[in-house]
Protein backbone atom coordinates (compact mmCIF):
# COMPACT_ATOMS: atom_id res chain seq x y z
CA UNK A 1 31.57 121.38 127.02
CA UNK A 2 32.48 122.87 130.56
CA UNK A 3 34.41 120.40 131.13
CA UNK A 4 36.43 120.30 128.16
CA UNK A 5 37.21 124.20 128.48
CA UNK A 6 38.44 123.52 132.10
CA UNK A 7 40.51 120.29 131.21
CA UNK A 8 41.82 122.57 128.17
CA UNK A 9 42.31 125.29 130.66
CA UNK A 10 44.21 122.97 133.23
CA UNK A 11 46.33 122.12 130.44
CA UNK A 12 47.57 125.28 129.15
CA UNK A 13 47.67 126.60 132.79
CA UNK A 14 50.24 123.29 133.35
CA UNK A 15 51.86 124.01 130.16
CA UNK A 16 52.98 127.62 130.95
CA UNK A 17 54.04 127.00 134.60
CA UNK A 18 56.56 124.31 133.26
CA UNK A 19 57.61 126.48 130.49
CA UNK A 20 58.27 128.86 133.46
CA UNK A 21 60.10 126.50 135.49
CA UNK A 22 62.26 125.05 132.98
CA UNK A 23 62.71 128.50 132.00
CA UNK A 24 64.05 129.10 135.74
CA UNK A 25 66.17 125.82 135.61
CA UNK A 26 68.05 127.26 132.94
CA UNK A 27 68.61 130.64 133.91
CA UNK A 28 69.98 128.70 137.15
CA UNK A 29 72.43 126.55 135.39
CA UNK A 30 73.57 129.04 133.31
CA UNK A 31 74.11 132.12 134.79
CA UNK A 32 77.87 131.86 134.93
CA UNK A 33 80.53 134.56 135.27
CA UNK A 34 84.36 134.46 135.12
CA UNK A 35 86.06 137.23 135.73
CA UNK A 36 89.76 137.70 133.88
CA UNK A 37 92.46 139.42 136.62
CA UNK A 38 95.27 140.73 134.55
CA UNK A 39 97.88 141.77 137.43
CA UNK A 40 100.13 144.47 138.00
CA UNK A 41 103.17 143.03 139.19
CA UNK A 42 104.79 145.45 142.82
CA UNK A 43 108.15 145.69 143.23
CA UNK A 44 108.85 144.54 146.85
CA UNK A 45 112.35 145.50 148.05
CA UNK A 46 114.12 143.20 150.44
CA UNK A 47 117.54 144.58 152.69
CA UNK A 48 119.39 142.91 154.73
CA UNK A 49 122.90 142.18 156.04
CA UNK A 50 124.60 139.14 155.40
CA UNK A 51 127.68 136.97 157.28
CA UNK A 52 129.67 135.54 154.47
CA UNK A 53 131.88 132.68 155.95
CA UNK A 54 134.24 130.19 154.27
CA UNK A 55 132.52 127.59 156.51
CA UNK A 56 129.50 128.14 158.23
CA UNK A 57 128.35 125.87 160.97
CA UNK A 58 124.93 123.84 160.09
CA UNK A 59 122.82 125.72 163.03
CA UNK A 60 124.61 129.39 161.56
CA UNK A 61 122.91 128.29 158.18
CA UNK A 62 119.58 127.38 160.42
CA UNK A 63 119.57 130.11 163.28
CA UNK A 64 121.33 133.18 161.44
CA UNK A 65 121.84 135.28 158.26
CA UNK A 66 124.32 133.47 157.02
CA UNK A 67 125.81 131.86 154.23
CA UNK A 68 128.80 129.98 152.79
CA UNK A 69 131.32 131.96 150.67
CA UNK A 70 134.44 133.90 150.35
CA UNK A 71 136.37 136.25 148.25
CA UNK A 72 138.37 136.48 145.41
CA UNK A 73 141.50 138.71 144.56
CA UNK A 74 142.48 139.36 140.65
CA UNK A 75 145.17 142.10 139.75
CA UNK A 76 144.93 143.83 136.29
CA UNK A 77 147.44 146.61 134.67
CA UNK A 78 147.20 148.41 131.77
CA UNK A 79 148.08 151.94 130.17
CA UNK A 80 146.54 154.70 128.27
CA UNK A 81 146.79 157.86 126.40
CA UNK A 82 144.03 160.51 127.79
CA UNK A 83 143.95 164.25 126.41
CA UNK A 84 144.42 167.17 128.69
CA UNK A 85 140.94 169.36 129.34
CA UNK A 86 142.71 172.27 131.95
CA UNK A 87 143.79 175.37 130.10
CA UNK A 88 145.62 178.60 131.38
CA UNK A 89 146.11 182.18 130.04
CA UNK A 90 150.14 182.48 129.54
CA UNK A 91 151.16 185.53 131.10
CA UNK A 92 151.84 188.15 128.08
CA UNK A 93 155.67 188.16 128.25
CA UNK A 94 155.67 184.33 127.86
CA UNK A 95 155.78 184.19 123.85
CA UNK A 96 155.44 180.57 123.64
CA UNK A 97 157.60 177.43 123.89
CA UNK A 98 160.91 175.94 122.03
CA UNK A 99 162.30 172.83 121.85
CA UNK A 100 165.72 172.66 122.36
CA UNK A 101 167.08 170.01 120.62
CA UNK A 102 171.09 168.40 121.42
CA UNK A 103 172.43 166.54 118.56
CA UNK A 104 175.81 166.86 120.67
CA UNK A 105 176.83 162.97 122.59
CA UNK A 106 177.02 164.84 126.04
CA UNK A 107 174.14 166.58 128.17
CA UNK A 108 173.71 170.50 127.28
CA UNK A 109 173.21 172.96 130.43
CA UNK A 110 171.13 176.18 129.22
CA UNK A 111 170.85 178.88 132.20
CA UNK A 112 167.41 181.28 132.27
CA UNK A 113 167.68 184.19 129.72
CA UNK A 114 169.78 181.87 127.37
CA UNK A 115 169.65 184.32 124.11
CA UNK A 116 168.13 182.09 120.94
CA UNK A 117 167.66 184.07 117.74
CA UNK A 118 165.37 183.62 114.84
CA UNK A 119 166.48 184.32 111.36
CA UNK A 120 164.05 187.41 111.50
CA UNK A 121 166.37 189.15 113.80
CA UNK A 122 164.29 188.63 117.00
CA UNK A 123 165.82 187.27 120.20
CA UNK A 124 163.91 185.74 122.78
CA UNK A 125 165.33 184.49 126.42
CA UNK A 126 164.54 181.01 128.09
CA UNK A 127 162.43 181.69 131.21
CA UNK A 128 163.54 178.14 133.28
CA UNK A 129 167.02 176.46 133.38
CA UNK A 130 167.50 173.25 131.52
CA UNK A 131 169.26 170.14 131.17
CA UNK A 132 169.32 168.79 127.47
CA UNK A 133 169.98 165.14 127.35
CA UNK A 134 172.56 164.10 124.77
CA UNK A 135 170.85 162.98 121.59
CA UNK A 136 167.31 164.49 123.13
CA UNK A 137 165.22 167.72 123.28
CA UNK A 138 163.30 169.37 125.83
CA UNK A 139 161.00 172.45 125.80
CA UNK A 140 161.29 175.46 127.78
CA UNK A 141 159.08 179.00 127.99
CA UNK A 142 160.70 181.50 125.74
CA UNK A 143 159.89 185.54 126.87
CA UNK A 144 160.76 188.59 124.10
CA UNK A 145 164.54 190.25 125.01
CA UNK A 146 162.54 193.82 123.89
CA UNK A 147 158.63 193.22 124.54
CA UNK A 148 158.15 196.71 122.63
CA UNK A 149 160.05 195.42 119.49
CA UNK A 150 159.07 191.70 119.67
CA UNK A 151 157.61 190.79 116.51
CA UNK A 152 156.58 186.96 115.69
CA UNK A 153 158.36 183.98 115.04
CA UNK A 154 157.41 181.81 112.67
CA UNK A 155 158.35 177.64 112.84
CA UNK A 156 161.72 177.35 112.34
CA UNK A 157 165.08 176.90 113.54
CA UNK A 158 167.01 179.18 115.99
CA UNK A 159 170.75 179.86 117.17
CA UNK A 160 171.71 179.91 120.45
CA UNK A 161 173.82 183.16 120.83
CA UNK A 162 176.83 182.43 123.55
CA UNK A 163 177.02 179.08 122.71
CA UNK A 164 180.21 177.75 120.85
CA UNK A 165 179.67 178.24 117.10
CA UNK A 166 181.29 174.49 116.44
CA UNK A 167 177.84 173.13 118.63
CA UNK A 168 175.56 175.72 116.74
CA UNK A 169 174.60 173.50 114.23
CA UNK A 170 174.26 170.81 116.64
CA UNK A 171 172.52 172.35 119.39
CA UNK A 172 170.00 174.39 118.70
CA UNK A 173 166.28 175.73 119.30
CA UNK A 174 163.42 174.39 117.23
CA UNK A 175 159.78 176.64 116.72
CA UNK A 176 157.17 174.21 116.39
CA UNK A 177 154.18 176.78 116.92
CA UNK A 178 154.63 180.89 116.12
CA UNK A 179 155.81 182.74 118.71
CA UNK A 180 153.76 185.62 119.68
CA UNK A 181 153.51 188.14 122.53
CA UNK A 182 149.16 188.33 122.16
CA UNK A 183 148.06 186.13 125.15
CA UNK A 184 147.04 182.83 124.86
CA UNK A 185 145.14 179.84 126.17
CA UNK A 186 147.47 177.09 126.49
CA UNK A 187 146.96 173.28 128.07
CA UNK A 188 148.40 172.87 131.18
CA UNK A 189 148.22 169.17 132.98
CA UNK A 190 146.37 169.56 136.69
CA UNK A 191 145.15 167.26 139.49
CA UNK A 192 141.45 167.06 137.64
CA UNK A 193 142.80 165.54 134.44
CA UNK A 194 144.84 162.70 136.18
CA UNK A 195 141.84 162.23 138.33
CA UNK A 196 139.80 161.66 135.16
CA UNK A 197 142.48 159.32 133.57
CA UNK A 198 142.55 157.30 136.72
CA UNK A 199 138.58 156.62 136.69
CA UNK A 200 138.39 155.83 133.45
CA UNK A 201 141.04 153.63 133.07
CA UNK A 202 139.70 151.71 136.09
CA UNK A 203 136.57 151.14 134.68
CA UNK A 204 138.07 149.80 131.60
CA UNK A 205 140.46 147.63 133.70
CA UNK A 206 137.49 146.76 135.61
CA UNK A 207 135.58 145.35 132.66
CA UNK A 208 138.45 143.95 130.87
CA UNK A 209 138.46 141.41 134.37
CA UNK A 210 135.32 140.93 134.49
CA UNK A 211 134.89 139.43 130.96
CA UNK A 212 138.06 137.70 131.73
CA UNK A 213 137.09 135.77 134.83
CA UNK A 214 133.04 135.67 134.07
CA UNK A 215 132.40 137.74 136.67
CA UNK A 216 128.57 138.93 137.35
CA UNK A 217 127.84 142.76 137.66
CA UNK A 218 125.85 142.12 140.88
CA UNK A 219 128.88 140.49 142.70
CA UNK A 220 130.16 142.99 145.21
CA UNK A 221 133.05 144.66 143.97
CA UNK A 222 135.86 146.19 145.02
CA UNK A 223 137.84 147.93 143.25
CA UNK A 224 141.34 149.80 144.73
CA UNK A 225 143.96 151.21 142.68
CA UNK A 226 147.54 149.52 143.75
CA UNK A 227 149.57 151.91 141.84
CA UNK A 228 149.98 154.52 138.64
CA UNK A 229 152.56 157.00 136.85
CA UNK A 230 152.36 159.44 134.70
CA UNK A 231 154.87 160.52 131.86
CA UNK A 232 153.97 164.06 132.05
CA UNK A 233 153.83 166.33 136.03
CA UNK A 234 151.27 168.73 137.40
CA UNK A 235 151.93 171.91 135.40
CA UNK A 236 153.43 170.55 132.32
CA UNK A 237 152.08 172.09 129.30
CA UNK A 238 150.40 169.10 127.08
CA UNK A 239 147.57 168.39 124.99
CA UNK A 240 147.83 164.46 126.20
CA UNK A 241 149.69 162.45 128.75
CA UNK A 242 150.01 158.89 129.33
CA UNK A 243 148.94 156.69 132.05
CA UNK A 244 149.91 153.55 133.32
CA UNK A 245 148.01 151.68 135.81
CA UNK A 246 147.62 148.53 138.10
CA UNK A 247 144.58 147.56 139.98
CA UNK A 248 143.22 145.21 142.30
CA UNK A 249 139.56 143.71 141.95
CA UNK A 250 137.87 141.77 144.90
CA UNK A 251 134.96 139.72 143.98
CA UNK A 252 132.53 137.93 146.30
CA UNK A 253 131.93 134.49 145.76
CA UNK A 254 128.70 132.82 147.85
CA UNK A 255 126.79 129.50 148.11
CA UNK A 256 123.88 130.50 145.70
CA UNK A 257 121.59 127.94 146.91
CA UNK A 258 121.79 128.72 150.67
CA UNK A 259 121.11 132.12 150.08
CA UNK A 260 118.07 131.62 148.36
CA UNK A 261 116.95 129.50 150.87
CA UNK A 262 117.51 132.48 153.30
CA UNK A 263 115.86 134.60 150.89
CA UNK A 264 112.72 132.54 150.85
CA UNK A 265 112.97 132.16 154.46
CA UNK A 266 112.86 136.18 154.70
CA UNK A 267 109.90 136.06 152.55
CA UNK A 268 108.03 134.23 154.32
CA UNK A 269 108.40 136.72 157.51
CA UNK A 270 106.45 139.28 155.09
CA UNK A 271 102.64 140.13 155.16
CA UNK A 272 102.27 140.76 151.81
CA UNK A 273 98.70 141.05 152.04
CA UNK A 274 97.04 138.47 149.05
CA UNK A 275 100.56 138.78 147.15
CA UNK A 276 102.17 135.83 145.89
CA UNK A 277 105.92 136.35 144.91
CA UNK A 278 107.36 134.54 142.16
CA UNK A 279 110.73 132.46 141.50
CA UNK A 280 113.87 134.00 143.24
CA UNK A 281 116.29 134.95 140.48
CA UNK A 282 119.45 134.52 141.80
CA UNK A 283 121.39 136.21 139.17
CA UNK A 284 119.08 139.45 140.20
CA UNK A 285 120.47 139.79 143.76
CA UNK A 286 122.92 142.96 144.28
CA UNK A 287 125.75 142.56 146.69
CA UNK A 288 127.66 145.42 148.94
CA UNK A 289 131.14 144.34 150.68
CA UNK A 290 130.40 146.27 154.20
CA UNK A 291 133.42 144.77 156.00
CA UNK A 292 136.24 142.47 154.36
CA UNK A 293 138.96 142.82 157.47
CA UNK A 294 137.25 140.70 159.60
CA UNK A 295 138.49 137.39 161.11
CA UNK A 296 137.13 134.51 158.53
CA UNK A 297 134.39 136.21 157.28
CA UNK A 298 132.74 139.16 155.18
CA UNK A 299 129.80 141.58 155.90
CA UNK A 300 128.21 142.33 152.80
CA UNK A 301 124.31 144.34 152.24
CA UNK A 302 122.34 142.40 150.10
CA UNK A 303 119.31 143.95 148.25
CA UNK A 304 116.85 141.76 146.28
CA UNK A 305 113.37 143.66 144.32
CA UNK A 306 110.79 141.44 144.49
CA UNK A 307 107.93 140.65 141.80
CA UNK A 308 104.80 140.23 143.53
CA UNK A 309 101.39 139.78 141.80
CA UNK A 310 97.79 139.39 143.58
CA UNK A 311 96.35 136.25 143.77
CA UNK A 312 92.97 134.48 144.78
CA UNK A 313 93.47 134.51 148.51
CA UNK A 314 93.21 138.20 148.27
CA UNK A 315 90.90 139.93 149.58
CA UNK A 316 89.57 142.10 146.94
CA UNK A 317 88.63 138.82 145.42
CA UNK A 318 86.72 137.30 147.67
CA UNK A 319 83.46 135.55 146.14
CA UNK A 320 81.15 136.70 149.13
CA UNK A 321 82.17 140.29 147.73
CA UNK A 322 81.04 140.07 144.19
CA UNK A 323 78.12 138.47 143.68
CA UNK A 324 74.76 140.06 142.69
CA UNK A 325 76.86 143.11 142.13
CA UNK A 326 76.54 144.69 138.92
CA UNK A 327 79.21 144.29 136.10
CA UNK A 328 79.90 147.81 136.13
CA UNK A 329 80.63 148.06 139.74
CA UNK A 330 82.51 145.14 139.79
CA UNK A 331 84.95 146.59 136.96
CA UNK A 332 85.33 149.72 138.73
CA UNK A 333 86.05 147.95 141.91
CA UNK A 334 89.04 145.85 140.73
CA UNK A 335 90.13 148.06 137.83
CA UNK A 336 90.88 151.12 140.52
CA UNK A 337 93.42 148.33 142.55
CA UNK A 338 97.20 149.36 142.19
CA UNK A 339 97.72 145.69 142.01
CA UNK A 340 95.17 145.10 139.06
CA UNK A 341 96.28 145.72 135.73
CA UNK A 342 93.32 144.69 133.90
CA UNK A 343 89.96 143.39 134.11
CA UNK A 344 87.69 141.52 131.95
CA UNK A 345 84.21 139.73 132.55
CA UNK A 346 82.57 137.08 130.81
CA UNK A 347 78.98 136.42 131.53
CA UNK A 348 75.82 134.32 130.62
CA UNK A 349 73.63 134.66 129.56
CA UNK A 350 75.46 137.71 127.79
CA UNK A 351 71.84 140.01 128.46
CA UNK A 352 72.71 140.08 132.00
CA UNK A 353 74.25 142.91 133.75
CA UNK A 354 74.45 141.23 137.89
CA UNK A 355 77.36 138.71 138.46
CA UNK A 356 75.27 134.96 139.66
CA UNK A 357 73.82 134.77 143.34
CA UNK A 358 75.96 131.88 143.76
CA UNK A 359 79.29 131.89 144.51
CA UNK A 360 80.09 128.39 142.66
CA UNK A 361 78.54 129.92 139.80
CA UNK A 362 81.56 132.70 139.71
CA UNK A 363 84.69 131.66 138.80
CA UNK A 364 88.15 133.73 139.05
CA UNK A 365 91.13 133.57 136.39
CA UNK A 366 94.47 135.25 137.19
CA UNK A 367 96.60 135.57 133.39
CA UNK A 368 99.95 136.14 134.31
């Protein structure tokens, strides 16, 4: 019987030390962690200057910052109506404006104080002298002949006094708004209004070219104004004027390929620390004309932003670094990186809260 209790004994002894070990053998192969990196993409800006030539040399393309290109001319006129903003306070003994019309088939000559009367009875006296053309009108201030008597004028015709009663009917004054001696905020055209014409109208030249010709918004424009009129002077009294307009648009042309070969080139002169940038977008890449006057070629400032996301030669995730740690330390680690966007980690057996021993045993994804 001794015997049997010590083979028995032997036997469960055996039993539980291979339960043990296979117990250990599986915990081995599979404790296994993999560790999600969603990144936060950075924003790397890249300046330079840039030689724009209509034909560069093979060791310019190899040795300097420059690239094959030129640039284009287009011309583009148009016109537009803009409403005046300025205002002025008429001085009281201004009572407003008339148009005096000439019906007559020669050119009317009206001196300053011309009389015109209204059918009230009231006389008021031109302030300016005018020419009226033949078969035209033109409008002049108009102040009260007795300020203390003046009462208003509604629309309407009026006579010219002195003028010979046969060219009354003919020539005469016309009241499009009441007359009134109460001052009064009227529109008067200034510098600030033409200035405001002239930029918009630009723009909208601008962008009528560029849908014309296909041209990108990143291309290095420049845009000059070659010439412009008005219909109306500094001073008139309006509430719009017209503007007509010619411009001149220079657009940059370059060899897209070389220069995102240089761009790649300038990349690579970067420490971007465990960064990996992704595919140059051409199309992104903003241009500045510097210098245009220069024999056979153009300066221009280039200025690219970068999208760079962190990949597995970074430091933060090195293996050696991470395992045994804890999960939660290992989340707070990488989720407090200005790079990191995200993390997420996937272990088993799920019960355990240590990353493997092993470094084979951890494996790194980076979901972009």
């Amino acid at each position: 019987m001794p015997k049997i209790n010590l083979y028995r004994n032997i036997s469960i002894t055996f039993a539980v030390f291979m339960a043990l070990l296979l117990v250990a053998v599986f915990l081995f192969f599979s404790n296994k962690a993999t560790i999600i990196i969603i990144p936060n993409p950075q924003k790397i800006s890249l300046s330079f200057n840039l030689e724009v030539k209509a034909q560069p040399a093979a060791t310019e393309l190899e040795e300097k910052d420059v690239v094959a290109g030129q640039i284009e001319t287009y011309a583009k006129a148009g016109s537009g109506s803009f409403g005046v903003l300025s205002s002025q306070t008429v001085d009281s003994a201004i009572v407003g404006q008339v148009k005096i019309v000439n019906n007559n088939n020669r050119d009317q000559t009206l001196v300053r104080t011309t009389q015109l009367q209204a059918k009230n009875g009231v006389i008021v006296r031109t302030n300016n002298n005018v020419v009226v053309p033949a078969g035209g009108s033109v409008k002049v201030d108009v102040f009260a002949k007795e300020p203390a008597s003046f009462s208003q004028i509604e629309s309407g015709q009026l006579v010219i006094i002195k003028l010979n009663p046969s060219l009354q009917d003919k020539i005469y004054g016309v009241v499009e708004s009441a007359l009134t001696n109460n001052p009064k905020e009227v529109k008067v055209l200034a510098e600030s209004d033409i200035k405001r014409a002239k930029d918009e109208l630009n723009q909208q030249l601008i962008e009528v070219l560029k849908k014309e010709k296909q041209i990108a918004d990143n291309s290095g424009l420049i845009a000059n104004i070659k010439s412009f009129k008005t219909d109306k002077i500094i001073g008139d009294r309006a509430d719009n004027f017209k503007l007509e307009m010619e411009i001149e648009l220079k657009v940059l042309q370059v060899n897209e390929e070389q220069l995102a070969n240089l761009i790649v080139k300038k990349v690579g002169n970067l420490d971007l620390s465990g960064l990996a940038i992704g595919e140059i977008q051409v199309g992104d890449i903003n241009y500045t004309i510097i210098e245009e006057n220069l024999a056979g070629s153009v300066w221009v400032k280039v200025n690219y932003s970068l999208s760079a996301e962190i990949d597995e030669t970074n430091s933060l995730l090195a293996k050696a670094n991470l395992v045994g740690k804890k999960i939660k330390s290992v989340e707070e680690l990488l989720s407090g990186q200005e790079t990191i966007k995200e993390v997420k980690i996937q272990i088993s057996p799920s019960w355990r809260q240590t990353l493997p021993k092993h470094e084979s045993k951890i494996k790194i994804l980076i979901n972009n």
